[in-house]
Protein backbone atom coordinates (compact mmCIF):
# COMPACT_ATOMS: atom_id res chain seq x y z
CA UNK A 1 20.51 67.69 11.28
CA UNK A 2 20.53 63.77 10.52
CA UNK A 3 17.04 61.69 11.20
CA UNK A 4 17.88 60.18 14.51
CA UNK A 5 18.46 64.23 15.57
CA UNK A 6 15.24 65.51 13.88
CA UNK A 7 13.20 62.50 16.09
CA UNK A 8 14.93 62.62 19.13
CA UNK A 9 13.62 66.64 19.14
CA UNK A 10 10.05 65.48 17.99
CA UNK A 11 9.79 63.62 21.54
CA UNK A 12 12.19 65.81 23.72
CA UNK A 13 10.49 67.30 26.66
CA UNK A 14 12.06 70.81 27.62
CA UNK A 15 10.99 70.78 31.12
CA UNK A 16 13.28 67.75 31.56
CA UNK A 17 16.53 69.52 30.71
CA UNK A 18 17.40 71.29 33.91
CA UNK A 19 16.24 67.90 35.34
CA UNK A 20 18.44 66.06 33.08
CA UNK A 21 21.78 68.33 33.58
CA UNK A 22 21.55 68.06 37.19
CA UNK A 23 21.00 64.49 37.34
CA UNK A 24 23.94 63.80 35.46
CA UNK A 25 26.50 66.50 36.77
CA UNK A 26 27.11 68.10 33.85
CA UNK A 27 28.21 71.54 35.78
CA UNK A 28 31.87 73.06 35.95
CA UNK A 29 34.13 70.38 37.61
CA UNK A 30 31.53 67.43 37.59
CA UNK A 31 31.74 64.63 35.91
CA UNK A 32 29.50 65.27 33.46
CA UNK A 33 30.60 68.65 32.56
CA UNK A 34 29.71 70.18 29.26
CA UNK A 35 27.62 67.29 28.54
CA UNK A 36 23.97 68.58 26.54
CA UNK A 37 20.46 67.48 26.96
CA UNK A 38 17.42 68.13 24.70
CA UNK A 39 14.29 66.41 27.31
CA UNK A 40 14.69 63.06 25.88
CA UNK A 41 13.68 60.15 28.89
CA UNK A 42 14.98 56.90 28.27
CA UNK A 43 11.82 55.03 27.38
CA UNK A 44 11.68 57.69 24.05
CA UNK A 45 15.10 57.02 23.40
CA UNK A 46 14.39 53.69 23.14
CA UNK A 47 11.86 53.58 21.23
CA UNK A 48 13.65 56.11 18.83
CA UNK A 49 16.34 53.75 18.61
CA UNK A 50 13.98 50.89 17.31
CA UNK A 51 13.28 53.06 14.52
CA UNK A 52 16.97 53.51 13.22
CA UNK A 53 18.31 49.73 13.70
CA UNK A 54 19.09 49.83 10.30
CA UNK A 55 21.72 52.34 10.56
CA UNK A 56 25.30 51.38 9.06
CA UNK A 57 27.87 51.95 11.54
CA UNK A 58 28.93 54.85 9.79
CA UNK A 59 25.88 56.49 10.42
CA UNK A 60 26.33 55.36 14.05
CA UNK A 61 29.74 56.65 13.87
CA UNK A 62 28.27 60.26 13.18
CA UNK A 63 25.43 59.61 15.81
CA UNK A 64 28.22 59.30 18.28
CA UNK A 65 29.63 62.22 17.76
CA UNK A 66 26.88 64.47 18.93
CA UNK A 67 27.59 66.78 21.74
CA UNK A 68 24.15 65.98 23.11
CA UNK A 69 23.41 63.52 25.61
CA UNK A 70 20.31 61.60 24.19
CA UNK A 71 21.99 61.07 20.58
CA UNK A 72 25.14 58.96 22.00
CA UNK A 73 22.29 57.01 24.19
CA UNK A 74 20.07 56.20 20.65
CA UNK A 75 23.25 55.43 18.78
CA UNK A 76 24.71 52.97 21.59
CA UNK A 77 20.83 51.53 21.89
CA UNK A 78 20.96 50.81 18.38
CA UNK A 79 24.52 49.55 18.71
CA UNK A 80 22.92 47.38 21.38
CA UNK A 81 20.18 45.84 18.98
CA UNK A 82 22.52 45.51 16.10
CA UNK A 83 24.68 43.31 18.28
CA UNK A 84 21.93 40.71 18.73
CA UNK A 85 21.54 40.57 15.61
CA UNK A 86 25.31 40.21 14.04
CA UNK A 87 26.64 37.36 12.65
CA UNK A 88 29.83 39.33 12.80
CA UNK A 89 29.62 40.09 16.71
CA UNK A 90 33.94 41.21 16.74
CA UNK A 91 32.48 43.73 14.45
CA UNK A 92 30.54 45.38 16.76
CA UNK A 93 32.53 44.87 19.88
CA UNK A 94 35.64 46.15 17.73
CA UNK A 95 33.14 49.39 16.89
CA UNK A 96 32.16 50.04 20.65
CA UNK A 97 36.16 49.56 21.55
CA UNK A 98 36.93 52.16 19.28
CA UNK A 99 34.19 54.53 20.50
CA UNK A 100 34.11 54.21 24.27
CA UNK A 101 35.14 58.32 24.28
CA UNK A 102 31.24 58.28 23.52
CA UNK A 103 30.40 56.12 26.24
CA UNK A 104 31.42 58.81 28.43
CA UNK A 105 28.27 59.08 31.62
CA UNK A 106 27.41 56.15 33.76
CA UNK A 107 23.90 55.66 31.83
CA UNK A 108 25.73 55.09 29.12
CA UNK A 109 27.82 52.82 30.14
CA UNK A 110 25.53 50.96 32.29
CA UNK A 111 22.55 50.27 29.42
CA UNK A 112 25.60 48.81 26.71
CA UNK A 113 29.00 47.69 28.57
CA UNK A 114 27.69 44.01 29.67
CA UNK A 115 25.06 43.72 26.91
CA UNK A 116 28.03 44.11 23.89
CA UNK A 117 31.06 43.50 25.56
CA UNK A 118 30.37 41.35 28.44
CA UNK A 119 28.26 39.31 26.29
CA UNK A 120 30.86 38.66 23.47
CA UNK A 121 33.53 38.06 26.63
CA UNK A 122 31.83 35.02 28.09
CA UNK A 123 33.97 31.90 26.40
CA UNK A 124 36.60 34.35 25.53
CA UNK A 125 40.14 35.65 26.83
CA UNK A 126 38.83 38.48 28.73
CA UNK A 127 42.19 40.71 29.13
CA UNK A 128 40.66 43.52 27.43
CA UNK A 129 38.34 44.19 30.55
CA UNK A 130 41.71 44.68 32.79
CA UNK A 131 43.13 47.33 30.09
CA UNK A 132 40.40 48.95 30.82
CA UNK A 133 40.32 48.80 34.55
CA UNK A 134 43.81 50.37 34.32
CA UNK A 135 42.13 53.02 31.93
CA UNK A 136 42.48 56.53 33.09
CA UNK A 137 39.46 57.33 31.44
CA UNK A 138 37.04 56.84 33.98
CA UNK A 139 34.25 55.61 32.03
CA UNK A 140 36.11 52.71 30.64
CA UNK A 141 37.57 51.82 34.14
CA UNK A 142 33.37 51.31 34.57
CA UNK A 143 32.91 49.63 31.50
CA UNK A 144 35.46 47.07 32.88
CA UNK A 145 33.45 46.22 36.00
CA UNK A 146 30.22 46.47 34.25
CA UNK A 147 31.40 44.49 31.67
CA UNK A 148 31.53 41.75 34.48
CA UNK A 149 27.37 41.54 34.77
CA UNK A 150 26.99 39.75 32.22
CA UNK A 151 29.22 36.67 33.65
CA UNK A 152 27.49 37.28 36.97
CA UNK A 153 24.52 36.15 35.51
CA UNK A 154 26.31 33.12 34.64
CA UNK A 155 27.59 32.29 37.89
CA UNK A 156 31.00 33.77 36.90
CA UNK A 157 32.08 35.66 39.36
CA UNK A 158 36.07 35.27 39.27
CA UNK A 159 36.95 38.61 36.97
CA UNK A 160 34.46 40.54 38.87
CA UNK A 161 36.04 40.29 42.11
CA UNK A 162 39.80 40.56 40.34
CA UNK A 163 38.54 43.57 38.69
CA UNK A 164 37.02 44.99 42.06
CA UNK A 165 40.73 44.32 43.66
CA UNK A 166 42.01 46.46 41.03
CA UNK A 167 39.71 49.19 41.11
CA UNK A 168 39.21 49.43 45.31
CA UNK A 169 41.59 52.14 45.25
CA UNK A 170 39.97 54.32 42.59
CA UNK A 171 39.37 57.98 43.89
CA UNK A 172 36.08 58.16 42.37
CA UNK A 173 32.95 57.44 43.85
CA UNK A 174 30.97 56.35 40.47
CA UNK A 175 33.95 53.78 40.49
CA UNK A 176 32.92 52.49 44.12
CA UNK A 177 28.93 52.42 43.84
CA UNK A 178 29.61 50.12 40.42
CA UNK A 179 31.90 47.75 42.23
CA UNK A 180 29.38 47.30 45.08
CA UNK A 181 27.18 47.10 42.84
CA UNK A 182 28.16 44.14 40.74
CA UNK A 183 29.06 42.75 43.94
CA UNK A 184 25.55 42.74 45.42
CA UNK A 185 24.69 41.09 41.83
CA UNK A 186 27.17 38.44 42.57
CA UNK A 187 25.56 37.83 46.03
CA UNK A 188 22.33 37.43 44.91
CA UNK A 189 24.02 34.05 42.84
CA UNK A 190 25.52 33.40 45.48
CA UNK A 191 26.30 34.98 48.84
CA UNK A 192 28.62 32.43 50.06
CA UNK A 193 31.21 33.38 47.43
CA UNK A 194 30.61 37.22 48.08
CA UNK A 195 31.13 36.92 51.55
CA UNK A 196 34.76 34.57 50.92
CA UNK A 197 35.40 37.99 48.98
CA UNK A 198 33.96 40.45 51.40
CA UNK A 199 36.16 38.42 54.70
CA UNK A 200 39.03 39.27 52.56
CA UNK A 201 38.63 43.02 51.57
CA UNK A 202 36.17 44.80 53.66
CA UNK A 203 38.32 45.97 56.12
CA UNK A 204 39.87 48.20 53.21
CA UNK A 205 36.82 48.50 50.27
CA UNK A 206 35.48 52.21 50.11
CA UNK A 207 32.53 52.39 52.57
CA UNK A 208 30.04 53.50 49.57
CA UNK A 209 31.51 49.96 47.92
CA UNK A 210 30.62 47.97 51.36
CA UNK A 211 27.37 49.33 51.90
CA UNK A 212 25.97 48.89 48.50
CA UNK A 213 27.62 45.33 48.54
CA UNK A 214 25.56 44.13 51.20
CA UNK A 215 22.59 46.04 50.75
CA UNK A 216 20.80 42.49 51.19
CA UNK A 217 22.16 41.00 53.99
CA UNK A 218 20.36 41.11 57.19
CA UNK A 219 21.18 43.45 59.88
CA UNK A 220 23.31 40.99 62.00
CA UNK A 221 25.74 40.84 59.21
CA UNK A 222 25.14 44.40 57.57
CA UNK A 223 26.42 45.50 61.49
CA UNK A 224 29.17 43.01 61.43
CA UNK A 225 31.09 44.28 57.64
CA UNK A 226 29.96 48.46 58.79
CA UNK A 227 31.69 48.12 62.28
CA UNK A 228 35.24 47.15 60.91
CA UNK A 229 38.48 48.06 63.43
C-alpha cells in the first residue's frame, strides 16, 4: 500500500461508502459500475492531495491505477496543483491525455478537464477537444465539453457551442446535463450569444440540455424554449 493509500484510509469515513456507490452509479449496468469507494469526501481528498504535490508522475502514474475511487481523485488533484506549477505545462497535459481511462466518473472529470486542459487550450489549436467529442469513451466526450469552461470564463464561447452541436445527439444523459451546463455558464457572460445559439438548436437539444441551459432565464422565456412545436 503506497502513502497516498495509507492516508486516504486514515480519513475515510465508512458510513459514506454505500453513500458514495450510490451517488456515483457504480451498480451492474451503471455508469459507474465496478467503481470502489473507501469514505473519502472531497474536502479530505483535497487536503490529502496537498500533502503529496511532490509526487513524480510516476508515482502519479501508479496512483492512477487504483481501482478505488478516492485514489484517481488525489492523484488527478495533485495532477491539478502540479500543473500550476509547471514550467513544462505540455508535460502535464501530455500525462492527463495519456491517462484519461482514469478520468473515468463525472467528478473526475469535472474537478481537472478545464483546470489542465482547458487551461493549456486557451491561445492554442484546440482540435484535440473535438477528438475527444468524437470519443466513444464517454468520459472523454465530457472532458471535451468541460474542457470548454475554462474559455467560457474568457468570453470564449465559439468551441463550446461547436462542441455542443456535436455532442446534441449523444444517447447519454451525463453528456446532456454537461452541455447545458456549460451553456448556462456561457449565458451568464453573456445571454445574448446563448440565446443566438439556443434560436438555432432548441427545437432539437435533449430536453435535460434545454432546461439546465436556461435555468436562469425568467419564466417568460423559460416557457417560450420548454413549449417548442
Amino acid at each position: 500500500m503506497n502513502a497516498v493509500s495509507k492516508e486516504l484510509r486514515r480519513v475515510a469515513r465508512p458510513e459514506k461508502v454505500k453513500i458514495l456507490s450510490r451517488f456515483f452509479k457504480t451498480g451492474k449496468g451503471e455508469y459507474g459500475e465496478g467503481d470502489q469507494f473507501i469514505g473519502v469526501v472531497v474536502p479530505d481528498a483535497r487536503l490529502v492531495s496537498q500533502k503529496f504535490i511532490s509526487l513524480s508522475l510516476n508515482e502519479i502514474e501508479q496512483v492512477l491505477s487504483s481501482n478505488i475511487h478516492e485514489e484517481r481523485l488525489v492523484g488527478l488533484l495533485i495532477l491539478v496543483e502540479k500543473y500550476k506549477q509547471a514550467q513544462n505545462k505540455k508535460e502535464i497535459v501530455d500525462f492527463y491525455l495519456a491517462h484519461t481511462s482514469a478520468v473515468n466518473n463525472w467528478d473526475l472529470v469535472d474537478l481537472t478537464a478545464d483546470k489542465i486542459l482547458g487551461t493549456y487550450l486557451l491561445d492554442k489549436n484546440r482540435s484535440v477537444l473535438y477528438r475527444l467529442a468524437k470519443s466513444k469513451n464517454l468520459w472523454e466526450r465530457r472532458i471535451a465539453i468541460i474542457a470548454t469552461f475554462e474559455f467560457i470564463r474568457h468570453h470564449q464561447f465559439e468551441d463550446t457551442f461547436a462542441i455542443t452541436e456535436l455532442l446534441m445527439n449523444d444517447h447519454h444523459d451525463l453528456i446532456h446535463k454537461a452541455l447545458g451546463w456549460m451553456l448556462r455558464e456561457a449565458g451568464k457572460r453573456d445571454q445574448l450569444e446563448e440565446e443566438k445559439f439556443l434560436k438555432k438548436h432548441y427545437q432539437k437539444m435533449p430536453r435535460t440540455t434545454l432546461r439546465y441551459a436556461i435555468e436562469r432565464f425568467d419564466d417568460e422565456k423559460r416557457r417560450f424554449y420548454l413549449n417548442k412545436p
